[in-house]
N, C-alpha and C. Protein backbone atom coordinates (compact mmCIF):
# COMPACT_ATOMS: atom_id res chain seq x y z
N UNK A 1 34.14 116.94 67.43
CA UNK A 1 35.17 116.35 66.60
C UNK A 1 36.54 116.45 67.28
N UNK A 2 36.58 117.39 67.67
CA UNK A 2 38.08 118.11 68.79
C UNK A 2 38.26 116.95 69.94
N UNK A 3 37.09 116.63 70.53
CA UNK A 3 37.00 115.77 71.55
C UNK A 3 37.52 114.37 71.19
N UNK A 4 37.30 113.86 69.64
CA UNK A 4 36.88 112.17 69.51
C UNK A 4 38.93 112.44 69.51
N UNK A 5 39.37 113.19 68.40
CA UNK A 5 40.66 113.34 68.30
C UNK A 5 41.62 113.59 69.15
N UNK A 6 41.10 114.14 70.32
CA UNK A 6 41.92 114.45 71.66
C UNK A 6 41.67 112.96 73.08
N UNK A 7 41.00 112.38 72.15
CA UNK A 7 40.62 111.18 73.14
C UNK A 7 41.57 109.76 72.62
N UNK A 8 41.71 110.44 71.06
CA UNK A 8 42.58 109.38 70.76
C UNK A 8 44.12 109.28 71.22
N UNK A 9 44.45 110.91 70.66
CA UNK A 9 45.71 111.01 71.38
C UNK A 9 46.08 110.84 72.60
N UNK A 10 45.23 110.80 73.54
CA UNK A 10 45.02 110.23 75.23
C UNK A 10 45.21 109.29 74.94
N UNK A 11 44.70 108.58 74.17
CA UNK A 11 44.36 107.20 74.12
C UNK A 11 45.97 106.30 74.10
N UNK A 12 46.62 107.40 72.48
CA UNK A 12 47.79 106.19 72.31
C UNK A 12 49.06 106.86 73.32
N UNK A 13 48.61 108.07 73.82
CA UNK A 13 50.31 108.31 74.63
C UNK A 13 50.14 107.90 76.36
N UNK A 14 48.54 107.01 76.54
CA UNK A 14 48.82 106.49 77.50
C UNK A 14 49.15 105.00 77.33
N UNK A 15 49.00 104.38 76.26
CA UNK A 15 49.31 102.97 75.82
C UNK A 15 51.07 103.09 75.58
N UNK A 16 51.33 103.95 75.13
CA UNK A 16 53.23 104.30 74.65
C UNK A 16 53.81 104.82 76.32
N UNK A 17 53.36 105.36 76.66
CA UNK A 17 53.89 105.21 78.49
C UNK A 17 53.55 104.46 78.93
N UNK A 18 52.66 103.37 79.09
CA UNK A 18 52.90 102.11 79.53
C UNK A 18 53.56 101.06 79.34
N UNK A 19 54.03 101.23 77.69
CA UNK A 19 54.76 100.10 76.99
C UNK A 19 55.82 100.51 77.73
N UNK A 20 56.67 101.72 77.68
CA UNK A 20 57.95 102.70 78.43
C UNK A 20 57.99 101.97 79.56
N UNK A 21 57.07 102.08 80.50
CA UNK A 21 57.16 101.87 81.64
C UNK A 21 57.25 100.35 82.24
N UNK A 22 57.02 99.60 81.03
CA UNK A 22 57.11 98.10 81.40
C UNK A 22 58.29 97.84 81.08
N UNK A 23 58.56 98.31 79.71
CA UNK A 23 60.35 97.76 79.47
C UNK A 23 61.35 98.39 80.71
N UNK A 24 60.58 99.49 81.21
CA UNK A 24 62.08 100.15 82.15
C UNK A 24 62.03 99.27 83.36
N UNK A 25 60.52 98.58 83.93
CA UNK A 25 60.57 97.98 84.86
C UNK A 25 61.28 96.29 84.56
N UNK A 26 60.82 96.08 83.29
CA UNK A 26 61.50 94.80 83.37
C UNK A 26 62.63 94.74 83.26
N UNK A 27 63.48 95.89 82.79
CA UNK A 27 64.78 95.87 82.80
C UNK A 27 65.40 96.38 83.69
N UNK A 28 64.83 96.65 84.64
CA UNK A 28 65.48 96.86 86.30
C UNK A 28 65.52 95.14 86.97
N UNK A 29 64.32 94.66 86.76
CA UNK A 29 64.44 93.18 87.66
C UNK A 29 64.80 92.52 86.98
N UNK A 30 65.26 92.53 85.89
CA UNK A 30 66.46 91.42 84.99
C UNK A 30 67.77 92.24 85.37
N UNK A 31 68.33 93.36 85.98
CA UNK A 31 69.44 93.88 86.08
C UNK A 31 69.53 93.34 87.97
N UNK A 32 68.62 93.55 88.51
CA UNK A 32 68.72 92.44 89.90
C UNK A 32 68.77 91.02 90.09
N UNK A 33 68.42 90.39 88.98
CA UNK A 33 68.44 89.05 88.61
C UNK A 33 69.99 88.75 88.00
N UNK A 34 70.69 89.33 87.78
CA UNK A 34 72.12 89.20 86.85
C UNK A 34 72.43 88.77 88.06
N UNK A 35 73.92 87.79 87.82
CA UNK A 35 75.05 87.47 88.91
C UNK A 35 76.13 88.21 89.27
N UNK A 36 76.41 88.68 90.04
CA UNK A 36 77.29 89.37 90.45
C UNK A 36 78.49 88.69 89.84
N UNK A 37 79.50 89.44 89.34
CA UNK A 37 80.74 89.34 89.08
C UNK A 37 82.10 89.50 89.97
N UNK A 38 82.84 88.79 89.54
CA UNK A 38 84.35 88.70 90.63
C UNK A 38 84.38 88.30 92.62
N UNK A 39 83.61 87.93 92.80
CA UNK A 39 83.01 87.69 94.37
C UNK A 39 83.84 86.23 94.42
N UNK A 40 84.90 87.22 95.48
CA UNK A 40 86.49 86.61 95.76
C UNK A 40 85.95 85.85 97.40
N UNK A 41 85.35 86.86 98.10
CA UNK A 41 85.21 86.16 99.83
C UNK A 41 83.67 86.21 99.80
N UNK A 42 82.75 87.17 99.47
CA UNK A 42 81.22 86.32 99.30
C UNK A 42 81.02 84.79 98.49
N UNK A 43 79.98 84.46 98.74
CA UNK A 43 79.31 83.20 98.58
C UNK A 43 78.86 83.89 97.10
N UNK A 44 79.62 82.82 95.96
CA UNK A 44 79.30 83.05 94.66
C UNK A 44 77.89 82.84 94.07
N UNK A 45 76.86 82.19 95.25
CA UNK A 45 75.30 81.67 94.67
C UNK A 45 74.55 82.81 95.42
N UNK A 46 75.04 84.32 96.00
CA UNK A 46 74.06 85.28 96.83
C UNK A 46 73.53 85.78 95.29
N UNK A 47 71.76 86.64 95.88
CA UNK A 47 71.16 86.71 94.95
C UNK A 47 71.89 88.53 95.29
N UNK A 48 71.57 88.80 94.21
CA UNK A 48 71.57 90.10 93.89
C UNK A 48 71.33 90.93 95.14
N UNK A 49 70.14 90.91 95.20
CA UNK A 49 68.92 91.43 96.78
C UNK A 49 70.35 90.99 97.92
N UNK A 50 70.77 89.85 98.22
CA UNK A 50 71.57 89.85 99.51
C UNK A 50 73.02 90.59 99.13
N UNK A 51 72.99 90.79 98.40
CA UNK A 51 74.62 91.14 97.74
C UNK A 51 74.45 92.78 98.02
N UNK A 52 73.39 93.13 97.76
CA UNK A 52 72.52 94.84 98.00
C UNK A 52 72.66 94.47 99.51
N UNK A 53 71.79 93.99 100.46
CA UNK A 53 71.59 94.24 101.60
C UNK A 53 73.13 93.95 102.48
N UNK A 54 73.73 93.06 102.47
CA UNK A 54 75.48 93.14 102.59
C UNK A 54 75.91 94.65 102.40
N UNK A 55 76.11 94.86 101.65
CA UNK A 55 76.68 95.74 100.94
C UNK A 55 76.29 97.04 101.70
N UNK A 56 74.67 97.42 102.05
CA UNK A 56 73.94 98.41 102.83
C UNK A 56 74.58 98.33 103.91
N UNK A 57 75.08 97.19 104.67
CA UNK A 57 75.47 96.52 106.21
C UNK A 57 76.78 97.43 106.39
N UNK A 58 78.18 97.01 105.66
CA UNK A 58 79.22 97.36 105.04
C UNK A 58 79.23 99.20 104.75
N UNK A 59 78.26 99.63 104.28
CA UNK A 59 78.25 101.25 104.06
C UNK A 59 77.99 102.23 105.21
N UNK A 60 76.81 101.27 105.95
CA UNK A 60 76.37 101.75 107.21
C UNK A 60 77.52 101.81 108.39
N UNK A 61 77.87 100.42 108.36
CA UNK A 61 79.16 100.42 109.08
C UNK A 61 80.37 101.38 109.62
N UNK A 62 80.82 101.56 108.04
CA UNK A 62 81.49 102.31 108.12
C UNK A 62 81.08 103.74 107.84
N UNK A 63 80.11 104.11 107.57
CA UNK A 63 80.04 105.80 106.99
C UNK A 63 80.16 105.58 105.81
N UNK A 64 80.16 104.79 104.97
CA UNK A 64 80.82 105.27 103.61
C UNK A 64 80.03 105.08 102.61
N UNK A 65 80.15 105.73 101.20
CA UNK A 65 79.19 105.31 99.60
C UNK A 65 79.87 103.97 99.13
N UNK A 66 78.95 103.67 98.48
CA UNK A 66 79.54 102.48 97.63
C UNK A 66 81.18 103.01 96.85
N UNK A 67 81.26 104.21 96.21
CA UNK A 67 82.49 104.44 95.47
C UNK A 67 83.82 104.46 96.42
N UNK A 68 83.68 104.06 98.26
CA UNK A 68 84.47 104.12 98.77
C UNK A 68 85.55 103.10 98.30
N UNK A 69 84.79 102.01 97.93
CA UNK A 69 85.37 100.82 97.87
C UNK A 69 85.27 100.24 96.55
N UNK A 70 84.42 100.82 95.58
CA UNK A 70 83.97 100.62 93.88
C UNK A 70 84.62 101.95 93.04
N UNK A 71 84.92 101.02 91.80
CA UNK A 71 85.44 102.40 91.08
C UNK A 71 83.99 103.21 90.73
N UNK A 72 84.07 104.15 90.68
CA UNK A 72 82.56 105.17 89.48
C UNK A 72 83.14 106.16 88.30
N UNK A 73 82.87 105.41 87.44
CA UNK A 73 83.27 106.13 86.38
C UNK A 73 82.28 107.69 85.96
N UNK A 74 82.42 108.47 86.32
CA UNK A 74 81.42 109.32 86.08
C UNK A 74 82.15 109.98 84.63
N UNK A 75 80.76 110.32 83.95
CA UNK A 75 80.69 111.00 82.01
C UNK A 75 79.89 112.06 83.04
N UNK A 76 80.61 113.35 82.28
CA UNK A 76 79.43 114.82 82.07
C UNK A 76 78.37 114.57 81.14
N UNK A 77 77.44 115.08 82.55
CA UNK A 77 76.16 114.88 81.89
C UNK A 77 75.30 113.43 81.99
N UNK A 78 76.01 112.59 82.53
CA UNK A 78 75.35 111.14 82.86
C UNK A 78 75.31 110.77 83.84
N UNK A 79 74.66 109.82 84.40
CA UNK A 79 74.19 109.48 85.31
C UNK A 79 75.60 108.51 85.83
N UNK A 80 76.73 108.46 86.91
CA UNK A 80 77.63 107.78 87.29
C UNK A 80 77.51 106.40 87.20
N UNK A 81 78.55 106.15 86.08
CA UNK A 81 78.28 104.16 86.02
C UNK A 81 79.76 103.37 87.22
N UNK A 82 78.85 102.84 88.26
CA UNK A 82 79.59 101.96 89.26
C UNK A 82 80.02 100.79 88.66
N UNK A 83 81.72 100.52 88.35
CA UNK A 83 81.95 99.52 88.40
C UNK A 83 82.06 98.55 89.42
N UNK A 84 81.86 97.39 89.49
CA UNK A 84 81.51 96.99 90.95
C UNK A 84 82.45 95.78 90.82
N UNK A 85 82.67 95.25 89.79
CA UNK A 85 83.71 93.97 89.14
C UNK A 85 84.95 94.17 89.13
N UNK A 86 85.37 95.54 89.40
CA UNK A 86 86.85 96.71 88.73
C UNK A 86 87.06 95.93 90.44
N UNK A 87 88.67 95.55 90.34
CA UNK A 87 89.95 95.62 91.55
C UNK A 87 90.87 96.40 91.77
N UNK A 88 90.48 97.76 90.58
CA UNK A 88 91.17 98.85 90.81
C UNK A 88 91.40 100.03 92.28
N UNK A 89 90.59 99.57 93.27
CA UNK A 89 90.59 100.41 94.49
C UNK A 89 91.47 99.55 95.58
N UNK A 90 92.49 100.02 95.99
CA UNK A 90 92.59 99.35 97.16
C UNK A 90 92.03 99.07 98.54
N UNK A 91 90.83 100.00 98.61
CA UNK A 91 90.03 99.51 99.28
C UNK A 91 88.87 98.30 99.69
N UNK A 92 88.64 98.56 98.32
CA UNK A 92 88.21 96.65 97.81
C UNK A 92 88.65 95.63 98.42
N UNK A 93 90.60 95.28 98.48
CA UNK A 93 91.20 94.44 98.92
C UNK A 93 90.91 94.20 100.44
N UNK A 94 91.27 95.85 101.04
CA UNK A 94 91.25 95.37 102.02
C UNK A 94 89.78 94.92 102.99
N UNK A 95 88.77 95.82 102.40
CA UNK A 95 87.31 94.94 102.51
C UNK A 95 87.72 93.57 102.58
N UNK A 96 87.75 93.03 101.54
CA UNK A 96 88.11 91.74 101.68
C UNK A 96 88.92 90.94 102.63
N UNK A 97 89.71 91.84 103.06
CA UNK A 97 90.79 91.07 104.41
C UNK A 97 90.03 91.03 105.58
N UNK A 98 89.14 92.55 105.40
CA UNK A 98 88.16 92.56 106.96
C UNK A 98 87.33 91.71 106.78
N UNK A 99 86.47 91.23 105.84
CA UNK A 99 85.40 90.54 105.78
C UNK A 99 86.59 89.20 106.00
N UNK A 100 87.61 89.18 105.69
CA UNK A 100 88.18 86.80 106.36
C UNK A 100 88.41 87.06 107.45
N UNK A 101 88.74 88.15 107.58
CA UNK A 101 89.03 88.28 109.65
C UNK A 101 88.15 88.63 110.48
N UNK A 102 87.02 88.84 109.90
CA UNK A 102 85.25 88.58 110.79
C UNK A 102 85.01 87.29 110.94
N UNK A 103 85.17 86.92 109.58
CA UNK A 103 84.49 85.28 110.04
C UNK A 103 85.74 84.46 110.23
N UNK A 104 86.88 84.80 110.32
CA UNK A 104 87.51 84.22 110.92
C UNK A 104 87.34 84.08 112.79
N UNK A 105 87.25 84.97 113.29
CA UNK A 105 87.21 85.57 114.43
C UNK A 105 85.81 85.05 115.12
N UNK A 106 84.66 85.01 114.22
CA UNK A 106 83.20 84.30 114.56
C UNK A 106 83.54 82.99 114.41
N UNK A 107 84.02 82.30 113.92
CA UNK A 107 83.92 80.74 113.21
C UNK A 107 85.50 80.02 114.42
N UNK A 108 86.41 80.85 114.58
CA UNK A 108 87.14 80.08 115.53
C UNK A 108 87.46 80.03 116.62
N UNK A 109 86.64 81.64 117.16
CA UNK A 109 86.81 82.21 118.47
C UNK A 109 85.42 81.99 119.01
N UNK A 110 84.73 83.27 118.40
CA UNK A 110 83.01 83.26 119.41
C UNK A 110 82.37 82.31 119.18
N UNK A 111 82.50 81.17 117.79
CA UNK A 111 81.38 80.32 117.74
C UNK A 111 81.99 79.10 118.81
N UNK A 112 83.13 79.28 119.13
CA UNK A 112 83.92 78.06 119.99
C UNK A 112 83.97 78.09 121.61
N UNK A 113 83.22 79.64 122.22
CA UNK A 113 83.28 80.31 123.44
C UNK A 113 81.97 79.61 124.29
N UNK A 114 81.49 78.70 124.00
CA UNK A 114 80.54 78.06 124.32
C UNK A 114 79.10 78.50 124.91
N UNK A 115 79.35 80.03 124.96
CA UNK A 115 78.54 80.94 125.06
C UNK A 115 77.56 81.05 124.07
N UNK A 116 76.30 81.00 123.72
CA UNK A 116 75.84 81.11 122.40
C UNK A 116 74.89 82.10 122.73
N UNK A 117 74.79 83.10 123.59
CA UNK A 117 73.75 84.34 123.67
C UNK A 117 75.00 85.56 122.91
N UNK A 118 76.29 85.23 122.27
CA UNK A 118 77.52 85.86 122.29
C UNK A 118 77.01 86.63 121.02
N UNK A 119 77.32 88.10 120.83
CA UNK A 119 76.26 88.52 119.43
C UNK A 119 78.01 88.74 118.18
N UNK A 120 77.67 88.02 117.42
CA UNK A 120 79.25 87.97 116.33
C UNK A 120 79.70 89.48 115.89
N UNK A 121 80.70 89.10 116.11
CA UNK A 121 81.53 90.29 115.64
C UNK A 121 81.17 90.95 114.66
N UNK A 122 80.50 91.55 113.84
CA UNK A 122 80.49 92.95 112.28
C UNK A 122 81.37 93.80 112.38
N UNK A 123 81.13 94.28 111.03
CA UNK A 123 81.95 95.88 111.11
C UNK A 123 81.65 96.44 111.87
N UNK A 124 80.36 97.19 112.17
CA UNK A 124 80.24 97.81 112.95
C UNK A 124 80.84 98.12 114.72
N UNK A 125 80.81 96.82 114.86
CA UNK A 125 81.70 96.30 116.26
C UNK A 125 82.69 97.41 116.38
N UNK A 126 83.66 97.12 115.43
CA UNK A 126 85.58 98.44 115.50
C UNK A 126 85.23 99.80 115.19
N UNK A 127 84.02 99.75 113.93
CA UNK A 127 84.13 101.06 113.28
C UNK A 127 83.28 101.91 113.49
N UNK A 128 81.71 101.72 113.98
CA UNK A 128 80.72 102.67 114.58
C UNK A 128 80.38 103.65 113.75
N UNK A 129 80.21 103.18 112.04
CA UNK A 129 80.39 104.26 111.40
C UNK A 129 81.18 105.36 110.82
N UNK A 130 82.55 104.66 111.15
CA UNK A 130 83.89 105.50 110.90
C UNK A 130 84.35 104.69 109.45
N UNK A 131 85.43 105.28 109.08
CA UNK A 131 86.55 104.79 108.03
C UNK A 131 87.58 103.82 109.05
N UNK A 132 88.05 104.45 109.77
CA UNK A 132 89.25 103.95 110.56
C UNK A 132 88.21 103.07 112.31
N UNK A 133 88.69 102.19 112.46
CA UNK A 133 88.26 101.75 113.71
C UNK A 133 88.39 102.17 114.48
N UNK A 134 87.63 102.37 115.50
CA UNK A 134 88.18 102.88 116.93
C UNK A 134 88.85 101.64 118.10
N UNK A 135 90.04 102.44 118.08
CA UNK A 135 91.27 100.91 118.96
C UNK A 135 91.75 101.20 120.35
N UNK A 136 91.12 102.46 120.83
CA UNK A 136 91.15 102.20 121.93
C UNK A 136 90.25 103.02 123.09
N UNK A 137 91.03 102.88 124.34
CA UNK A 137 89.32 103.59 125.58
C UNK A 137 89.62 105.27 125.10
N UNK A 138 90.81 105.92 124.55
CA UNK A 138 91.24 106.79 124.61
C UNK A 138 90.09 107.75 123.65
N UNK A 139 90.15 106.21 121.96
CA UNK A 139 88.67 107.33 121.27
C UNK A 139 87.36 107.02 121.66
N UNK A 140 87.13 106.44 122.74
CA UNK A 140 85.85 106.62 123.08
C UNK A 140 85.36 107.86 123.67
N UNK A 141 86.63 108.31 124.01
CA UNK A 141 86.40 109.97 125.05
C UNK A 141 86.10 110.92 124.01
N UNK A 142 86.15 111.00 122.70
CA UNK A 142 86.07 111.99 121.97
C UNK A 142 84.69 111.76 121.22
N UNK A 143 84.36 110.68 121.79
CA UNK A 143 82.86 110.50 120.92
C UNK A 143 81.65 111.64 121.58
């Protein structure tokens, strides 16, 4: 009798963690499916996924977390909510100046050098993983 009753309760708290586990998954790929908000120098039609992998490019680049350049509102006790829409950082802005003066620099210089084995300028190019670029032969000696 112990058994039929312990088979049931198996029964419904593996059906109630699966229901759990579908709403949390579907509400992760409807939260990757949303449009990004305020995208001043990106391409306003990137999907979510390229807006993430950008963004990975950009962190790597420079060394930095997403909150370098995003506000994070962190609550005690919760999990940190990234505003990512907020123009409250001035770092944001100037992201944005580096990202028109990349493709500025690809689109009127290297794509015009008639060279086309020429690999385009990124962040990475100045910054190697830094905050600040490296500008001259002088910080290469300290690497």
């Amino acid at each position: 009798m112990n058994f039929k009753k312990n088979k049931k309760l198996i029964i419904i708290a593996t059906i109630c963690l699966a229901t759990l586990a579908a709403q949390t998954f579907a509400k992760d790929d409807h939260d990757h499916d949303s449009k990004a908000k305020n995208l001043k120098v990106l391409p306003k039609d990137m999907s979510m996924q390229e807006i993430h992998d950008v963004m990975r490019v950009y962190s790597k680049s420079l060394g930095v977390h997403c909150d370098f350049c995003h506000v994070n509102h962190e609550v005690e006790g919760q999990k940190p909510k990234m505003d990512f829409a907020a123009d409250d950082k001035p770092e944001k802005e100037i992201a944005r100046d580096m990202i028109r003066m990349v493709e500025g620099i690809n689109k009127n210089y290297i794509s015009k050098m008639g060279d086309h084995t020429l690999t385009p300028v990124m962040c990475v190019t100045c910054h190697n993983g830094r905050v600040k670029p490296i500008n001259s032969v002088d910080s290469l000696m300290k690497m």
